[in-house]
PDB file of N, CA and C in Angstrom:
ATOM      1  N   UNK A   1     -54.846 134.038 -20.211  1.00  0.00           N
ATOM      2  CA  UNK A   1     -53.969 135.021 -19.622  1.00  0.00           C
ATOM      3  C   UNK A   1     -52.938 135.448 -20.661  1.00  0.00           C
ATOM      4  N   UNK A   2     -52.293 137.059 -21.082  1.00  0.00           N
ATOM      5  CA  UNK A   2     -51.696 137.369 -21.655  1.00  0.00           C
ATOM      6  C   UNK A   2     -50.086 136.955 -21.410  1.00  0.00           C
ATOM      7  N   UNK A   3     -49.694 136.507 -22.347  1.00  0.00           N
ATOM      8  CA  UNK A   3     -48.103 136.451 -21.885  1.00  0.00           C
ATOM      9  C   UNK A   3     -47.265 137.660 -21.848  1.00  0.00           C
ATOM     10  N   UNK A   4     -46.399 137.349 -20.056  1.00  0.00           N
ATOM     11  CA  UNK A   4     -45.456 138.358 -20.280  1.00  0.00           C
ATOM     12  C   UNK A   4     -44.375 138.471 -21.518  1.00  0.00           C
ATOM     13  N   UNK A   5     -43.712 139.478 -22.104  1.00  0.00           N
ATOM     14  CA  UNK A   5     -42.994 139.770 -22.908  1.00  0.00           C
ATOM     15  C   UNK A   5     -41.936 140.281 -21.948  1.00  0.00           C
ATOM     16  N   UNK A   6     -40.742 139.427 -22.593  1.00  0.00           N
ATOM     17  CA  UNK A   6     -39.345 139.662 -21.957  1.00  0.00           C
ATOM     18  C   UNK A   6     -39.045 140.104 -22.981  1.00  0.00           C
ATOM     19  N   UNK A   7     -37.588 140.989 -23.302  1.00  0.00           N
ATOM     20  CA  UNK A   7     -36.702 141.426 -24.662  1.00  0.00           C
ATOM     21  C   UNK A   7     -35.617 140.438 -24.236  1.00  0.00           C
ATOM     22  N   UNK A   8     -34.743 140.465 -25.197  1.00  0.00           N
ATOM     23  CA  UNK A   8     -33.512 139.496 -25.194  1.00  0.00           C
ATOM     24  C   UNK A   8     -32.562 139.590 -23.637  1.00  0.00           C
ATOM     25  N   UNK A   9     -32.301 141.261 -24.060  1.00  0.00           N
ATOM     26  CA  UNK A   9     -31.538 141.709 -22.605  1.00  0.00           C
ATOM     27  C   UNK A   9     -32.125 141.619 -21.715  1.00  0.00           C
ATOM     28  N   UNK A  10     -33.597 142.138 -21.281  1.00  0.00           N
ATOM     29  CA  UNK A  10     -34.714 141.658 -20.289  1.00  0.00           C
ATOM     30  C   UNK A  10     -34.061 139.909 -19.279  1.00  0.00           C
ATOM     31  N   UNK A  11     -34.524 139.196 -20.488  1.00  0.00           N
ATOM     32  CA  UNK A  11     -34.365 137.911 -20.097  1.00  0.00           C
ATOM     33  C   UNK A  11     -32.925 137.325 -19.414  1.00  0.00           C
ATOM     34  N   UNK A  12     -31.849 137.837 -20.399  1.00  0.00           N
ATOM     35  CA  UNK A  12     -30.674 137.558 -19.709  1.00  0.00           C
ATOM     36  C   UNK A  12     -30.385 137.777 -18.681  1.00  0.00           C
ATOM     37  N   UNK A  13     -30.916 139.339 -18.534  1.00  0.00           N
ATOM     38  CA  UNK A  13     -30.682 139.908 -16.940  1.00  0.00           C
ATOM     39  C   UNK A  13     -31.152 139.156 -15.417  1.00  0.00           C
ATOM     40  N   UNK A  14     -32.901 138.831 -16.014  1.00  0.00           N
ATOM     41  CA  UNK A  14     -33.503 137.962 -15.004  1.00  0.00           C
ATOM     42  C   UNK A  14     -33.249 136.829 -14.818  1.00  0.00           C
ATOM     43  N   UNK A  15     -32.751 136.125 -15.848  1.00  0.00           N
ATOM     44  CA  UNK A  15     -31.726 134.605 -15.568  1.00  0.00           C
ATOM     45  C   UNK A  15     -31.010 135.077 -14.972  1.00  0.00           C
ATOM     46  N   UNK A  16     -30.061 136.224 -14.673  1.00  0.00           N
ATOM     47  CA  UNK A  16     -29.158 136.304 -14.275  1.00  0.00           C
ATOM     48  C   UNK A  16     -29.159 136.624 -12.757  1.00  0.00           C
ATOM     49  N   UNK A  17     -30.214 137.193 -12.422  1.00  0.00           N
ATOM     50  CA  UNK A  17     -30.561 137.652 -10.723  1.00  0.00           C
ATOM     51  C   UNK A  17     -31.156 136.541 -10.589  1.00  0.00           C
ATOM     52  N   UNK A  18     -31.553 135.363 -11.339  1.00  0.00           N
ATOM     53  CA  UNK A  18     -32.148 134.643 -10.790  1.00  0.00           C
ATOM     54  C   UNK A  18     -30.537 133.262 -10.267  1.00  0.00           C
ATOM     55  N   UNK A  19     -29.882 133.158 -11.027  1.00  0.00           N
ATOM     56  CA  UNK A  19     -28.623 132.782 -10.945  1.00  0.00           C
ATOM     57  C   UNK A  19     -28.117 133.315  -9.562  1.00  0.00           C
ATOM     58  N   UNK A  20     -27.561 134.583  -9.739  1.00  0.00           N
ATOM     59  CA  UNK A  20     -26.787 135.142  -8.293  1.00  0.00           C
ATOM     60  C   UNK A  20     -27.361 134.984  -6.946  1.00  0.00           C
ATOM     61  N   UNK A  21     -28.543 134.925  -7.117  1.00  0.00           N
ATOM     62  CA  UNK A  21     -29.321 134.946  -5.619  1.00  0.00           C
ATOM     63  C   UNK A  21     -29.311 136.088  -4.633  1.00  0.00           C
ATOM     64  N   UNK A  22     -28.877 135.765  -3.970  1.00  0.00           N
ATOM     65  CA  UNK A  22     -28.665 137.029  -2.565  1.00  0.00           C
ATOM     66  C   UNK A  22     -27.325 138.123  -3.025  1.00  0.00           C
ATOM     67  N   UNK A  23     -26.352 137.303  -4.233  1.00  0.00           N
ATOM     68  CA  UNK A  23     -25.403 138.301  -5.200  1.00  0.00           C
ATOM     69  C   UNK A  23     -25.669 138.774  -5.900  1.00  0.00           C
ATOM     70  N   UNK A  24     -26.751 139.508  -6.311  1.00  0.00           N
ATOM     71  CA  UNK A  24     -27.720 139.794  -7.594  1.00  0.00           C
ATOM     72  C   UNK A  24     -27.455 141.407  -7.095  1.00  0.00           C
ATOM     73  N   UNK A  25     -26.268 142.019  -7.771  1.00  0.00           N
ATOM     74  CA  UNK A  25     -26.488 143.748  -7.648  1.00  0.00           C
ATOM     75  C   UNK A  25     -26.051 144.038  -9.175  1.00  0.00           C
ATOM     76  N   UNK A  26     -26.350 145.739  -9.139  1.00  0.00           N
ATOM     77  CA  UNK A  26     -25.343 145.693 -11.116  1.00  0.00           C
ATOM     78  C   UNK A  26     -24.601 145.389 -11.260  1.00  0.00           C
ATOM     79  N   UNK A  27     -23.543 145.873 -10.369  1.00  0.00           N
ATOM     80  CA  UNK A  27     -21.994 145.499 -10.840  1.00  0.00           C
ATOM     81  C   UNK A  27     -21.894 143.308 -11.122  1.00  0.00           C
ATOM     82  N   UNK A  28     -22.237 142.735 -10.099  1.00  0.00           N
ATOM     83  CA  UNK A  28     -22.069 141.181 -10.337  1.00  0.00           C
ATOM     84  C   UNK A  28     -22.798 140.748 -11.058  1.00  0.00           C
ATOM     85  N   UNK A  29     -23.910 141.446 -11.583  1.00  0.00           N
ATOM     86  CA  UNK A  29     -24.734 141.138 -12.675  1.00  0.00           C
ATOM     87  C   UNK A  29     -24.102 141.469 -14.224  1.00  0.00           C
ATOM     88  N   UNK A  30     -23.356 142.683 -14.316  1.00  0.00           N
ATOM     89  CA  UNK A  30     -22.435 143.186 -15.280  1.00  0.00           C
ATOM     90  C   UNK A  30     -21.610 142.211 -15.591  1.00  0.00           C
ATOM     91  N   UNK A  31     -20.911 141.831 -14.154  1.00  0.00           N
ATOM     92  CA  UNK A  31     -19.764 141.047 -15.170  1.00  0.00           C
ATOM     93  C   UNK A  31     -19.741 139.456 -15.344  1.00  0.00           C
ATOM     94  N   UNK A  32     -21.439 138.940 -14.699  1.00  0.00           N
ATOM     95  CA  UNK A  32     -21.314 137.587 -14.957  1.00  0.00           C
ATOM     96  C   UNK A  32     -21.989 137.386 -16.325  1.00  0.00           C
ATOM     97  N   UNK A  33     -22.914 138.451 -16.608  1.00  0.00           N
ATOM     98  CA  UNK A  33     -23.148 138.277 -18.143  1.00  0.00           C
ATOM     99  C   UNK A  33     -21.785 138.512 -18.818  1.00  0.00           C
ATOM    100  N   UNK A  34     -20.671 139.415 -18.800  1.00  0.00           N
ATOM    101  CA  UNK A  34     -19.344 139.781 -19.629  1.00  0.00           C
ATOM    102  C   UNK A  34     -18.961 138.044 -19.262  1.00  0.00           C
ATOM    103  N   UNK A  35     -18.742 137.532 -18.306  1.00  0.00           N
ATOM    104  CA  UNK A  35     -18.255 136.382 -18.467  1.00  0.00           C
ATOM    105  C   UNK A  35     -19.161 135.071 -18.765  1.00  0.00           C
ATOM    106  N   UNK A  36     -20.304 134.958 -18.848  1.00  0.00           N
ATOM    107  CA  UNK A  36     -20.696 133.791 -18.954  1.00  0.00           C
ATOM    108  C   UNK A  36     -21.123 133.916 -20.071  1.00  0.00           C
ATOM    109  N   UNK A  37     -21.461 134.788 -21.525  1.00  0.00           N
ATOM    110  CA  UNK A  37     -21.916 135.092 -22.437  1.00  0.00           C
ATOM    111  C   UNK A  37     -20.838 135.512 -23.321  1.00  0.00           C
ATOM    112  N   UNK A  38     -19.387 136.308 -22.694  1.00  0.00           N
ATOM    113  CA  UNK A  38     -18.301 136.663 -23.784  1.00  0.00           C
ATOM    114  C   UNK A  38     -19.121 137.787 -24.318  1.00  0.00           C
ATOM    115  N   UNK A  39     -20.304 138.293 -23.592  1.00  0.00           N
ATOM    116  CA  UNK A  39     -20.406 139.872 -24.137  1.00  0.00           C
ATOM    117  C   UNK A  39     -20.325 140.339 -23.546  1.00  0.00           C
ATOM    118  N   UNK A  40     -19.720 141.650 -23.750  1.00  0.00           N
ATOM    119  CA  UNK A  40     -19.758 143.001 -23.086  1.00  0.00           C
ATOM    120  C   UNK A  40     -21.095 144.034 -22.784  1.00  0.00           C
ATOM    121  N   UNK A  41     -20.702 144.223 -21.819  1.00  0.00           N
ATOM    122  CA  UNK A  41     -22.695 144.937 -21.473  1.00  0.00           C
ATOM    123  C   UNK A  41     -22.086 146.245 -20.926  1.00  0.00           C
ATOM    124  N   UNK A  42     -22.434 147.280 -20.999  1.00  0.00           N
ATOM    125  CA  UNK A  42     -21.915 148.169 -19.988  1.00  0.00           C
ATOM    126  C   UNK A  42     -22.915 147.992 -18.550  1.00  0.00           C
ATOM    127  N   UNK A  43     -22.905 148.576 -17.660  1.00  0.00           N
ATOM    128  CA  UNK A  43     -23.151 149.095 -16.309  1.00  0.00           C
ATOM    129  C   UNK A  43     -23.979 149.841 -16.569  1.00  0.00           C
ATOM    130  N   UNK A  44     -24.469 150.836 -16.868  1.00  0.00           N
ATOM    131  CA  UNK A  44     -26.169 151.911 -17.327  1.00  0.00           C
ATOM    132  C   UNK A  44     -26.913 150.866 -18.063  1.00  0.00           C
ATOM    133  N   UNK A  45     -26.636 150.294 -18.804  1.00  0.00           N
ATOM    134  CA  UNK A  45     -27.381 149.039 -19.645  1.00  0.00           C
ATOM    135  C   UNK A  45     -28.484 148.278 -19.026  1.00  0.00           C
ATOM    136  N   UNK A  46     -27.453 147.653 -17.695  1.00  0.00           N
ATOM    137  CA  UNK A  46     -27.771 146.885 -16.608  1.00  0.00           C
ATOM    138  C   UNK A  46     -28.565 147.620 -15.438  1.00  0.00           C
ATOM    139  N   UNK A  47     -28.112 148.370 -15.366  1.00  0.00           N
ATOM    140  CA  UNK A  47     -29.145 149.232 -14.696  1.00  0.00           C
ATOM    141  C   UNK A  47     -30.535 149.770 -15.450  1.00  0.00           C
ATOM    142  N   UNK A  48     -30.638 150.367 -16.378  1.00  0.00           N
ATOM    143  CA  UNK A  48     -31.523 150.595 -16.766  1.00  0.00           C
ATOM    144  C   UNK A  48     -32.179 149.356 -17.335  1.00  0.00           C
ATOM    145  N   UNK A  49     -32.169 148.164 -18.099  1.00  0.00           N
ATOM    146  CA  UNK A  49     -32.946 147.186 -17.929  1.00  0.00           C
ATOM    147  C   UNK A  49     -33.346 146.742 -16.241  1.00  0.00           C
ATOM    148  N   UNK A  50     -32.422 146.775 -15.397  1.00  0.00           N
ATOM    149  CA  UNK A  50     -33.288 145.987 -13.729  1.00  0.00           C
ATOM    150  C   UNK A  50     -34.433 147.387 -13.572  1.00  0.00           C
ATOM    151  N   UNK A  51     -34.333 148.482 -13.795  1.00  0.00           N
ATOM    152  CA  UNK A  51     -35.157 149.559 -13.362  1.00  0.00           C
ATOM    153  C   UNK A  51     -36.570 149.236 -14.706  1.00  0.00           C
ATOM    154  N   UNK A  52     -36.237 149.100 -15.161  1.00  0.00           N
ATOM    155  CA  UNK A  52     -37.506 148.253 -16.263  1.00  0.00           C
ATOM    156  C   UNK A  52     -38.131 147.176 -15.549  1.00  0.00           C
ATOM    157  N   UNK A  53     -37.064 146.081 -15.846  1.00  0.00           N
ATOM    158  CA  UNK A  53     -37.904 144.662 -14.861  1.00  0.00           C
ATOM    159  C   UNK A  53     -38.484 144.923 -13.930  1.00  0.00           C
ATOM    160  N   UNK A  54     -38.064 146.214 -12.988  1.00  0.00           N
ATOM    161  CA  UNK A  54     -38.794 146.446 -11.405  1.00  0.00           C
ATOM    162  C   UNK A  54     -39.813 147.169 -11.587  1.00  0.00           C
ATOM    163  N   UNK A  55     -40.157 147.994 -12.804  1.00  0.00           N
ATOM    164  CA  UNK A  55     -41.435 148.340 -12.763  1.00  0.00           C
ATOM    165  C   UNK A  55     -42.178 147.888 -13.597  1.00  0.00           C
ATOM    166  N   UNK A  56     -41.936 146.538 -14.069  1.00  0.00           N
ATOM    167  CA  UNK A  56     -42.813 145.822 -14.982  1.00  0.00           C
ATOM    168  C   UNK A  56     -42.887 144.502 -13.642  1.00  0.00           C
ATOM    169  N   UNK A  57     -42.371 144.468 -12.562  1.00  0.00           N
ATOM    170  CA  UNK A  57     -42.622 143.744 -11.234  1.00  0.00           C
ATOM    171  C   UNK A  57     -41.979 142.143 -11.503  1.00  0.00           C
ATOM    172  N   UNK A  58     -40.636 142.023 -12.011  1.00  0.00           N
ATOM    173  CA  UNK A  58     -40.263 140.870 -12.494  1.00  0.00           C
ATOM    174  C   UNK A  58     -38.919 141.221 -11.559  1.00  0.00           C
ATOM    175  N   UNK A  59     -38.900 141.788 -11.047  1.00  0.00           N
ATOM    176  CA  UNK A  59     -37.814 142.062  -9.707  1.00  0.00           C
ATOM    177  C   UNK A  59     -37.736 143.151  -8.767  1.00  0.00           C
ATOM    178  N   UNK A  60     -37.622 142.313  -7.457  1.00  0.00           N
ATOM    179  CA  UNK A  60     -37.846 143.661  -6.336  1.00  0.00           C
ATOM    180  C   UNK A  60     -36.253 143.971  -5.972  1.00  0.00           C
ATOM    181  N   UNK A  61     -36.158 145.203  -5.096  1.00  0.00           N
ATOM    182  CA  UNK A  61     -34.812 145.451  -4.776  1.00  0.00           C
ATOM    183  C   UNK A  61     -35.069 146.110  -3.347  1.00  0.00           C
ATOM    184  N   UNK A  62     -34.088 145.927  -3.130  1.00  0.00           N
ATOM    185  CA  UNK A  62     -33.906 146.334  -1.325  1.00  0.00           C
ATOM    186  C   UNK A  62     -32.384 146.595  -1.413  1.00  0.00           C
ATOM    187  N   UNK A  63     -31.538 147.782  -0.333  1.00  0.00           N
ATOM    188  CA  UNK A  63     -30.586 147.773  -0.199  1.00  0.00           C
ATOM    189  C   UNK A  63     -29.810 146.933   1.163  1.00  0.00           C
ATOM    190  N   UNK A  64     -29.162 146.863   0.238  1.00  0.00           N
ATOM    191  CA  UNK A  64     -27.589 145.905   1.354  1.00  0.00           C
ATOM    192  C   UNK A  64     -27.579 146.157   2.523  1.00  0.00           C
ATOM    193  N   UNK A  65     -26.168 145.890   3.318  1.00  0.00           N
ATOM    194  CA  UNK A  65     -25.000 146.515   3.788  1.00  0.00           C
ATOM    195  C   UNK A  65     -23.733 147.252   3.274  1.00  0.00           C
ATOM    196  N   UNK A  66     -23.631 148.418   4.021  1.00  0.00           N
ATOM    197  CA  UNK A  66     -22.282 148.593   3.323  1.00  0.00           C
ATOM    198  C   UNK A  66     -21.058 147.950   3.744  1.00  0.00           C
ATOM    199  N   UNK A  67     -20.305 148.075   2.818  1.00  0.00           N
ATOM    200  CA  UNK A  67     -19.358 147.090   2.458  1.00  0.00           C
ATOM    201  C   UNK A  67     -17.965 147.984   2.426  1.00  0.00           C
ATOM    202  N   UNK A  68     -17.086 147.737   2.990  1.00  0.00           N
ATOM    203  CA  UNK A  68     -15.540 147.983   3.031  1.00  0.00           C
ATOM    204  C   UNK A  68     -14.971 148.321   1.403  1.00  0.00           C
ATOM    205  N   UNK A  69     -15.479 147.090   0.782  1.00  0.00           N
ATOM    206  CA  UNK A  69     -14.723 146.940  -0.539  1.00  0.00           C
ATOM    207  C   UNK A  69     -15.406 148.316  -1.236  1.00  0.00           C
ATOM    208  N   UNK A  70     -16.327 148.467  -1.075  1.00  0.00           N
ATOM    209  CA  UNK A  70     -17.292 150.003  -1.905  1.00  0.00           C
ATOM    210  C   UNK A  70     -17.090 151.063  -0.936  1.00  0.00           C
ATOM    211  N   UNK A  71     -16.294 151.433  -0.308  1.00  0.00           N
ATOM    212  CA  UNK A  71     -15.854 152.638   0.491  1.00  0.00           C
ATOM    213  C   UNK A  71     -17.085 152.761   1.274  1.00  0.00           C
ATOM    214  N   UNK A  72     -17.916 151.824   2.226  1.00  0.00           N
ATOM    215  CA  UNK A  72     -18.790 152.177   2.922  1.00  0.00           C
ATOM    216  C   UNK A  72     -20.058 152.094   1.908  1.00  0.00           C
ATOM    217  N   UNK A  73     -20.126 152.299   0.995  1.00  0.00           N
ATOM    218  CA  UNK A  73     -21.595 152.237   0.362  1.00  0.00           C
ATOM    219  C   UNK A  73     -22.159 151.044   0.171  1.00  0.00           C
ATOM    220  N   UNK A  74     -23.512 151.039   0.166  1.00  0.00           N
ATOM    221  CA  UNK A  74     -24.600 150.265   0.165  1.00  0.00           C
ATOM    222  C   UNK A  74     -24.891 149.328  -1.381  1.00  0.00           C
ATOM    223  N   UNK A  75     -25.098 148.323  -1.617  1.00  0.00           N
ATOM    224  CA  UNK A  75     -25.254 147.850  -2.434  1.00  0.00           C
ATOM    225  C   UNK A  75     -27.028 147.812  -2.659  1.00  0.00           C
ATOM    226  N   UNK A  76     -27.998 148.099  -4.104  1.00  0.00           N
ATOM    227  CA  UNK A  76     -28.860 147.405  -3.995  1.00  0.00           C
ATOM    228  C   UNK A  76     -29.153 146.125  -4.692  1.00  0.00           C
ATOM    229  N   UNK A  77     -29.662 145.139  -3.617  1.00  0.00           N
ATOM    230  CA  UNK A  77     -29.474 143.764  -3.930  1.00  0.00           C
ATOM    231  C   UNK A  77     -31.060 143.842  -5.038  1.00  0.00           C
ATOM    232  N   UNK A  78     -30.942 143.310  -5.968  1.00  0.00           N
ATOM    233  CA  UNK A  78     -32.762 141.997  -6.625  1.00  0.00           C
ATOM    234  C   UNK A  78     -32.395 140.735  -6.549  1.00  0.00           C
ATOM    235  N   UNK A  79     -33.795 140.775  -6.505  1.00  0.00           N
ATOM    236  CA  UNK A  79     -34.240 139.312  -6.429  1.00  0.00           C
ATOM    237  C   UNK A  79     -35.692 139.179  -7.328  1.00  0.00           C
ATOM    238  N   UNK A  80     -35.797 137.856  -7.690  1.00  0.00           N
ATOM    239  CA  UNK A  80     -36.680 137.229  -8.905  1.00  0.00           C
ATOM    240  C   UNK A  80     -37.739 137.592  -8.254  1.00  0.00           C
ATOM    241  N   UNK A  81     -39.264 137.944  -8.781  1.00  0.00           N
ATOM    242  CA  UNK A  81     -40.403 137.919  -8.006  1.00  0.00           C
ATOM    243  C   UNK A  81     -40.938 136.703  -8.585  1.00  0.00           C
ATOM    244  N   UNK A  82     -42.390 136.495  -7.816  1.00  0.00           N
ATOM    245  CA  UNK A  82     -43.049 135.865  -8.378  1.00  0.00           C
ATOM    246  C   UNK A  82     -43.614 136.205  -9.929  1.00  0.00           C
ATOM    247  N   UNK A  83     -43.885 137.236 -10.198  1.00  0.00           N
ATOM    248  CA  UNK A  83     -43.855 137.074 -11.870  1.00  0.00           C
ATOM    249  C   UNK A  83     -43.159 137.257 -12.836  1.00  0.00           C
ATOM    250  N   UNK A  84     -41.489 137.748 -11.980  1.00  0.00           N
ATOM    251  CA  UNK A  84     -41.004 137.157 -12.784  1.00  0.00           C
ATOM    252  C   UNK A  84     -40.394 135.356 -12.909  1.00  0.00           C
ATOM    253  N   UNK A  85     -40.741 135.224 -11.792  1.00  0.00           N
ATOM    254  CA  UNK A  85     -40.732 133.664 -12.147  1.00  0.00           C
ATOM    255  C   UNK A  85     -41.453 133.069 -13.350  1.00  0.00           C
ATOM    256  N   UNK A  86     -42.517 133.529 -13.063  1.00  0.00           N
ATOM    257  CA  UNK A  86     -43.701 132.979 -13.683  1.00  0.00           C
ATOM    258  C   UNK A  86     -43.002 133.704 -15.595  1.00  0.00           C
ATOM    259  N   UNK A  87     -42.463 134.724 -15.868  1.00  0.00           N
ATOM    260  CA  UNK A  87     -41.826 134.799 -17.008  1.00  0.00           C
ATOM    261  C   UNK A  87     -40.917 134.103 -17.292  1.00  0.00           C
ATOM    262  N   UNK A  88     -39.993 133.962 -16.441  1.00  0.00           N
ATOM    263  CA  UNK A  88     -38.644 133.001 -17.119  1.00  0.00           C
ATOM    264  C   UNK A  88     -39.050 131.826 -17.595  1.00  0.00           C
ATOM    265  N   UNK A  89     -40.274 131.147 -16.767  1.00  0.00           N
ATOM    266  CA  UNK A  89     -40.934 129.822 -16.707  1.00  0.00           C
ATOM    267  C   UNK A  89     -41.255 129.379 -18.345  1.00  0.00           C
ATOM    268  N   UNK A  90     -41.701 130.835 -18.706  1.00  0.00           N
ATOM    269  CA  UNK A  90     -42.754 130.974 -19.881  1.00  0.00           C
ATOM    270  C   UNK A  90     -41.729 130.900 -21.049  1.00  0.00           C
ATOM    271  N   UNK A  91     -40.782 131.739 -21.209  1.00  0.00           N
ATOM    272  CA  UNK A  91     -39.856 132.024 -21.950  1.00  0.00           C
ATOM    273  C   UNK A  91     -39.257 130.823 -22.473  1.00  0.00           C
ATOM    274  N   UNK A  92     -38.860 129.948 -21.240  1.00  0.00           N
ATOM    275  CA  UNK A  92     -38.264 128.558 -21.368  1.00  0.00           C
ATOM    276  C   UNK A  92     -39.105 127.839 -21.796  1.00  0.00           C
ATOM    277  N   UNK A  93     -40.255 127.407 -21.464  1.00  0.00           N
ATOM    278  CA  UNK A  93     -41.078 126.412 -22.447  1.00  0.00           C
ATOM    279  C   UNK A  93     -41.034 127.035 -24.092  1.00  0.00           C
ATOM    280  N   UNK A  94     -41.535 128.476 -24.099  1.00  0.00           N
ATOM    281  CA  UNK A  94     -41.857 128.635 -25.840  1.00  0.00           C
ATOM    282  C   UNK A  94     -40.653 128.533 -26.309  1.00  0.00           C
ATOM    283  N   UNK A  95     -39.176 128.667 -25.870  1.00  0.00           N
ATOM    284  CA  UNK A  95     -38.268 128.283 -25.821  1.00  0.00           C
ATOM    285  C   UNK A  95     -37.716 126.262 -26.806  1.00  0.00           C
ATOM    286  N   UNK A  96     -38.169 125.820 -25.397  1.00  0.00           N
ATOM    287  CA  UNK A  96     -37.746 124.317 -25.659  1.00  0.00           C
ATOM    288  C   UNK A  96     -39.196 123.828 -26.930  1.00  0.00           C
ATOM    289  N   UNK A  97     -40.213 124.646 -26.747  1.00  0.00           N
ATOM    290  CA  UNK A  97     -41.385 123.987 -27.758  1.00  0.00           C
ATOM    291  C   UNK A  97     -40.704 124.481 -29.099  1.00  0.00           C
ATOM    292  N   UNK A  98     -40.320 125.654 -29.067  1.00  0.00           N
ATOM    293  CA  UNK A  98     -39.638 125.436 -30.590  1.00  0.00           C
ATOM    294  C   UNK A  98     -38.258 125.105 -31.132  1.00  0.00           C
ATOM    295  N   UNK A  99     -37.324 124.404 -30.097  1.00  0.00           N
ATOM    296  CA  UNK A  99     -36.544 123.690 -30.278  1.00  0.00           C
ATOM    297  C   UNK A  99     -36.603 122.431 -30.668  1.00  0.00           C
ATOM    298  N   UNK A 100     -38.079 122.123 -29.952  1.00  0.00           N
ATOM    299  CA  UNK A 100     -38.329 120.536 -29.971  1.00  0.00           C
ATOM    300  C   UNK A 100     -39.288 120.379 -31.383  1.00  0.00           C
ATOM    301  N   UNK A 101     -39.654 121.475 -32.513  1.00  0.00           N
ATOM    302  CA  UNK A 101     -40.240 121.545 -33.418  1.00  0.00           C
ATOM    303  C   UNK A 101     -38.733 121.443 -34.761  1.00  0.00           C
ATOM    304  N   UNK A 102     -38.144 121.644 -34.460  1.00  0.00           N
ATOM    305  CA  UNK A 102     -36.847 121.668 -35.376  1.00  0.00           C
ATOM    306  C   UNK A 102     -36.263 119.836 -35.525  1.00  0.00           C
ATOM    307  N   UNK A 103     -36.746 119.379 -37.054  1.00  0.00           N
ATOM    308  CA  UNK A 103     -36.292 118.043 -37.273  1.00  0.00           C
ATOM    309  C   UNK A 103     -35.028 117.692 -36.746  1.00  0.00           C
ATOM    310  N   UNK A 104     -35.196 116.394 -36.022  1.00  0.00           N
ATOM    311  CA  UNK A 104     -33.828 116.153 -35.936  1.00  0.00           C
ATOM    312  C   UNK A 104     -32.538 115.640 -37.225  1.00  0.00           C
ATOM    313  N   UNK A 105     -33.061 115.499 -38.379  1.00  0.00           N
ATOM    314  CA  UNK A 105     -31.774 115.609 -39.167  1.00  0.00           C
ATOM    315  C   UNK A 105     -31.390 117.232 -39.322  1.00  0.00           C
ATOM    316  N   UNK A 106     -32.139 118.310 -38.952  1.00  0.00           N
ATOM    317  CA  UNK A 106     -31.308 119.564 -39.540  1.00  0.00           C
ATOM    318  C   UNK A 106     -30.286 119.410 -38.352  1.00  0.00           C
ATOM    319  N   UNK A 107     -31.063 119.178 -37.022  1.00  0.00           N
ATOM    320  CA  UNK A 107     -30.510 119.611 -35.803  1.00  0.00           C
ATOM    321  C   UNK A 107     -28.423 118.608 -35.709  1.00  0.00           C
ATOM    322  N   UNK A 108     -28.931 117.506 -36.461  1.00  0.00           N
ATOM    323  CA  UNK A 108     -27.295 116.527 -36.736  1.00  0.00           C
ATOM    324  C   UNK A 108     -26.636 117.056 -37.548  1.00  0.00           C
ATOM    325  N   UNK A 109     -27.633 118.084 -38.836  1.00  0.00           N
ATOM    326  CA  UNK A 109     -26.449 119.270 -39.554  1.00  0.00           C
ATOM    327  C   UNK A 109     -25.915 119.770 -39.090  1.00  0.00           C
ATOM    328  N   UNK A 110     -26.790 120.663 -38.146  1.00  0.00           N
ATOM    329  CA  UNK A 110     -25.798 121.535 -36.817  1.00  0.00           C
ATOM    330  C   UNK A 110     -25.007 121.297 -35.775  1.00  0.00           C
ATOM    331  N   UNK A 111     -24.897 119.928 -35.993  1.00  0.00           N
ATOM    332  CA  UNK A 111     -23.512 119.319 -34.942  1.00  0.00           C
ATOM    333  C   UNK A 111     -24.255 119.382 -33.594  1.00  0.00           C
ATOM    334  N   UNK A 112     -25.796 119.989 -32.940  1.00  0.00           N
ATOM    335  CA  UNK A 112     -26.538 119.760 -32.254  1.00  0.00           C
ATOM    336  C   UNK A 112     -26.843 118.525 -31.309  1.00  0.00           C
TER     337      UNK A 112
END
């Protein structure tokens, strides 16, 4: 089976709806990457990567309720699918396999 291909931002994003859960819209997706990463992302960024992931089927979306705090408007919520599960899954092993290929004396250079 071919492996899915995530991009950097791809991946962050889907950790990141996969993180929020049922809080998974742009805006809380925007600013938990600005805060849990110390980067700045804009808002079109974030949107236009989830509109990628959703038609590469690594996240579905459905809309909210509206909400007081958004003047009545609707939020749309994602959530992880099954393939993108099955990507994050993937990402993280080729991930830890080539972490776990890196000697451990470089890794005690790096204060690791």
């Amino acid at each position: 089976m071919k492996r899915a291909f995530l991009g950097e931002l791809e991946e962050v994003v889907l950790l990141t709806v996969a993180a929020l859960q049922e809080q998974a819209y742009c805006a809380s997706i925007t600013q938990t990457i600005d805060q849990q990463m110390a980067r700045t992302i804009s808002f079109p960024t974030v949107h236009t990567t989830l509109q990628r992931l959703e038609e590469k089927g690594f996240v579905s979306s459905q809309m909210g309720g509206a909400t007081a705090e958004r003047g009545g408007r609707q939020k749309r919520l994602f959530t992880v699918t099954t393939a993108g599960q099955r990507a994050l899954i993937e990402c993280r092993q080729v991930r830890s396999q080539l972490w776990d290929q890196i000697p451990t004396p470089v890794l005690e250079l790096w204060g690791a």
